[in-house]
C-alpha atoms as a PDB file:
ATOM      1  CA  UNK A   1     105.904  71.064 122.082  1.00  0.00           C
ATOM      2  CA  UNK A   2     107.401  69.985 118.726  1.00  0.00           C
ATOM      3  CA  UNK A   3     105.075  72.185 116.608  1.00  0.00           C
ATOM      4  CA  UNK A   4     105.688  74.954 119.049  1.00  0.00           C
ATOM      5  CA  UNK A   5     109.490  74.581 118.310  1.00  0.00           C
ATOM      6  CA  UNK A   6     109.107  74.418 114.496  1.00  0.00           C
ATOM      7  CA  UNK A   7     106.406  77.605 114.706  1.00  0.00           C
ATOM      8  CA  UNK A   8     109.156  79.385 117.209  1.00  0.00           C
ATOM      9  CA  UNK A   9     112.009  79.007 114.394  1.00  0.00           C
ATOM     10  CA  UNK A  10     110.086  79.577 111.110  1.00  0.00           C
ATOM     11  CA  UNK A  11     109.035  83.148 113.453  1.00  0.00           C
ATOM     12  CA  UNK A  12     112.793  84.025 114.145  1.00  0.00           C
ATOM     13  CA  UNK A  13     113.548  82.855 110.710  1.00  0.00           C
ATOM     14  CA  UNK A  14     110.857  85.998 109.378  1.00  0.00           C
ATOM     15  CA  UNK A  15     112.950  88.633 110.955  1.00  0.00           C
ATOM     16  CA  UNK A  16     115.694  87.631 108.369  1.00  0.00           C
ATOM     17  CA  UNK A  17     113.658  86.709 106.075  1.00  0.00           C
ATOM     18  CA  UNK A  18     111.588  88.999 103.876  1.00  0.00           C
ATOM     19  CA  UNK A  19     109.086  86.787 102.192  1.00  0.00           C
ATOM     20  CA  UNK A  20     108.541  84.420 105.803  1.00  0.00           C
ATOM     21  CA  UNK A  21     106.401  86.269 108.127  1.00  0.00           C
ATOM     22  CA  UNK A  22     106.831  86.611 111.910  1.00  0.00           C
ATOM     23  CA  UNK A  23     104.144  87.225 113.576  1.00  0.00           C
ATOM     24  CA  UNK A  24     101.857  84.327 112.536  1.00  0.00           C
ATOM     25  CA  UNK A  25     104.462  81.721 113.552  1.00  0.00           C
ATOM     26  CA  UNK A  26     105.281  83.728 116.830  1.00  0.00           C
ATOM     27  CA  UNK A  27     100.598  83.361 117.392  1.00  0.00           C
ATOM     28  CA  UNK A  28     101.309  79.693 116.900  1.00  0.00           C
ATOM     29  CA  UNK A  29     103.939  78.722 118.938  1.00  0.00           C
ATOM     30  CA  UNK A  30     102.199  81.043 121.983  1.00  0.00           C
ATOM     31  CA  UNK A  31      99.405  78.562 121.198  1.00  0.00           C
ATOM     32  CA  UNK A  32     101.578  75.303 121.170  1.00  0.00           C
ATOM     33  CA  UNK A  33     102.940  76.043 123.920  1.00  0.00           C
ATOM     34  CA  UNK A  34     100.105  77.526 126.412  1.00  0.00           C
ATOM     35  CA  UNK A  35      99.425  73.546 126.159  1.00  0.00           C
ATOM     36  CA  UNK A  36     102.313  72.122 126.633  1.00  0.00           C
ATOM     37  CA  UNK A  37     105.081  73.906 128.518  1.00  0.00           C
ATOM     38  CA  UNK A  38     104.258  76.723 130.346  1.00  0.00           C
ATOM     39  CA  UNK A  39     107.812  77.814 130.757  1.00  0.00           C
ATOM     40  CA  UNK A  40     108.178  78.372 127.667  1.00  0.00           C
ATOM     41  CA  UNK A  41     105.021  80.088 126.852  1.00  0.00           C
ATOM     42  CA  UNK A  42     105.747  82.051 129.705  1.00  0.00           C
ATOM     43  CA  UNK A  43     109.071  82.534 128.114  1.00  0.00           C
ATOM     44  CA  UNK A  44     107.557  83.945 125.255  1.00  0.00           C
ATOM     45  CA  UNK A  45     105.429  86.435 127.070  1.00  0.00           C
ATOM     46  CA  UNK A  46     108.081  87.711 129.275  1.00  0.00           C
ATOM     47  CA  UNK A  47     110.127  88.461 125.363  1.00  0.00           C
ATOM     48  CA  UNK A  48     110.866  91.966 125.317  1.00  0.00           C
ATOM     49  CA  UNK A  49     110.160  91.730 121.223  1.00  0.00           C
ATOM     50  CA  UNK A  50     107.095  89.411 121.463  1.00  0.00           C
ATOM     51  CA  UNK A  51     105.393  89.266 124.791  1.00  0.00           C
ATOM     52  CA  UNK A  52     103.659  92.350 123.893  1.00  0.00           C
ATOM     53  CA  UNK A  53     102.071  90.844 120.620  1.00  0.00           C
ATOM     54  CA  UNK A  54     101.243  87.661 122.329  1.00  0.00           C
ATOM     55  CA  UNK A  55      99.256  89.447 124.861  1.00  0.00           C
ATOM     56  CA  UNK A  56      97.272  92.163 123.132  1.00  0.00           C
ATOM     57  CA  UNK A  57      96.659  89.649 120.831  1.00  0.00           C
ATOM     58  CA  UNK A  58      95.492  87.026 123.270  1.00  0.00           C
ATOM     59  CA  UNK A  59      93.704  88.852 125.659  1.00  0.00           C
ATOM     60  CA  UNK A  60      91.612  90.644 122.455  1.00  0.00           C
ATOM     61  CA  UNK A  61      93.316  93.884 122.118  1.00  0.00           C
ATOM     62  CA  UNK A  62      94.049  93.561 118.859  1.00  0.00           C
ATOM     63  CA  UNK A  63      97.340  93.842 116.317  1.00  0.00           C
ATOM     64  CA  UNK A  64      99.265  97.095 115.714  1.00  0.00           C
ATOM     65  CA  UNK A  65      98.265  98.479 112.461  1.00  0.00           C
ATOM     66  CA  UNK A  66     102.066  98.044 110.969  1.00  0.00           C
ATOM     67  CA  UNK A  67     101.451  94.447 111.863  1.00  0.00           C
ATOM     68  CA  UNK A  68      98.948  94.172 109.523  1.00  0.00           C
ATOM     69  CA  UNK A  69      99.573  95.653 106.775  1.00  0.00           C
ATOM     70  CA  UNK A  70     103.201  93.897 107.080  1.00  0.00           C
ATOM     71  CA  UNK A  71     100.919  90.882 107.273  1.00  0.00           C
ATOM     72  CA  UNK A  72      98.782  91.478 104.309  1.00  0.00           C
ATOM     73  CA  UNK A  73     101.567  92.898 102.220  1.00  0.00           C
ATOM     74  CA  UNK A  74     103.616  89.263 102.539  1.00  0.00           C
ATOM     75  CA  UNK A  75     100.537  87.109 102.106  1.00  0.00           C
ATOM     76  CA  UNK A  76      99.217  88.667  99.091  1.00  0.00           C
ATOM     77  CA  UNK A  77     103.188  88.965  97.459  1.00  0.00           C
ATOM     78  CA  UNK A  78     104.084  85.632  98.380  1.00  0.00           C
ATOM     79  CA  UNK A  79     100.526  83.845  97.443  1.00  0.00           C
ATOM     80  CA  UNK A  80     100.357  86.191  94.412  1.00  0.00           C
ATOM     81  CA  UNK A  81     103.728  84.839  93.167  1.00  0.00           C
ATOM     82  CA  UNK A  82     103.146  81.720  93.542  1.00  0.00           C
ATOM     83  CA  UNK A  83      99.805  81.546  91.997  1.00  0.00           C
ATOM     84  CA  UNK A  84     100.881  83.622  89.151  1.00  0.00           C
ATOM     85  CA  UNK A  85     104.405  82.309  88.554  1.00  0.00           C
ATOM     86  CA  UNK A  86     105.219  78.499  89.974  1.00  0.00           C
ATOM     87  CA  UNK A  87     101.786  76.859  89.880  1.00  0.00           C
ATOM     88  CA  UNK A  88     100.491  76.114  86.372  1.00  0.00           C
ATOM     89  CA  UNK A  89      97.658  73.966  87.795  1.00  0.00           C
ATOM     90  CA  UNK A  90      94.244  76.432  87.432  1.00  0.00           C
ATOM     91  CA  UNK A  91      92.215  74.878  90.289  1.00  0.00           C
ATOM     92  CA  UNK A  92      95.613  75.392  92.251  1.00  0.00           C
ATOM     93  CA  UNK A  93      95.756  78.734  91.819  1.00  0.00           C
ATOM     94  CA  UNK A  94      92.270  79.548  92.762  1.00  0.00           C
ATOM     95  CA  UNK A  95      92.738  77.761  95.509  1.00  0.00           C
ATOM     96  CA  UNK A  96      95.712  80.203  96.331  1.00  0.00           C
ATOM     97  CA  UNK A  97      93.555  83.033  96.076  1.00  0.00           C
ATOM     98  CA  UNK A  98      90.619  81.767  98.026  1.00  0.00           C
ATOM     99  CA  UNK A  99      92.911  80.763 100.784  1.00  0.00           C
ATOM    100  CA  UNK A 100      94.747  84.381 100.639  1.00  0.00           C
ATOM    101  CA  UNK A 101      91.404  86.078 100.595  1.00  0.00           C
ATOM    102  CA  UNK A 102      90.417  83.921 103.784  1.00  0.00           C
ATOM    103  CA  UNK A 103      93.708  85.058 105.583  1.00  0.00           C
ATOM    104  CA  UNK A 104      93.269  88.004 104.601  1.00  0.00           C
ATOM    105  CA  UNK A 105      89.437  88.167 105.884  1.00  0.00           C
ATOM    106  CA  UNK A 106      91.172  87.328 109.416  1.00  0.00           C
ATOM    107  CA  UNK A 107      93.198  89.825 109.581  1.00  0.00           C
ATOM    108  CA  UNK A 108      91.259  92.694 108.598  1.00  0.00           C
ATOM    109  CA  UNK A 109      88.820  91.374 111.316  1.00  0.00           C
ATOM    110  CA  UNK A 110      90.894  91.270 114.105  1.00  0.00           C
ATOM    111  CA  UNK A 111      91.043  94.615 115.904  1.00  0.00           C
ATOM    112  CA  UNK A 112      93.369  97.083 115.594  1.00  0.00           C
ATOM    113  CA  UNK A 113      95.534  98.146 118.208  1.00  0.00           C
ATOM    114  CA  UNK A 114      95.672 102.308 118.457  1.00  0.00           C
ATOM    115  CA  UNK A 115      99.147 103.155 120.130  1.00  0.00           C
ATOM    116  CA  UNK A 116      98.539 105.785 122.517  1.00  0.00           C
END
């Protein structure tokens, strides 16, 4: 319930923020909370901004194509800048990259949602 809560705000804190993203954080707390409150998972997929997300999503239809290149776009600018700019540790920043390229790996694989 707790990491639901803290997944929940970090997601409304992306709308407002450019470098946090949304949707990964909105994913999570679905998760979170499909096991421990179902009202407020069900909350989340009633949401007239993210119920649609959590569904297509969850039930394998994929991610709108803005959604991932939003995704990919933040992950590689935020990782990138980090690796490049406040780490100074090598192995660190390879590890940035290898973890970005996994994300990234994910995303690309998940399916792509045509809008018709």
């Amino acid at each position: 319930m707790v990491c639901g809560c803290v997944a929940l705000f970090l997601g409304i804190a992306g709308l407002f923020l450019p470098l946090l993203p949304t949707t990964p954080f909105i994913l999570l707390a679905a998760a979170c909370f499909s096991r421990s409150s179902d009202k407020f998972y069900n909350r989340l997929l009633s949401n007239k901004w993210v119920g649609n997300y959590i569904k297509n999503y969850r039930d394998g239809k994929g991610i709108p194509k803005r959604a991932k290149v939003l995704s990919l776009l933040t992950l590689w600018i935020t990782m990138g800048f980090t690796a490049l700019v406040i780490i100074k540790i090598i192995w660190l920043k390879i590890l940035m990259v290898i973890i970005a390229l996994a994300v990234s790996t994910h995303i690309l694989s998940i399916k792509t949602l045509n809008r018709k």
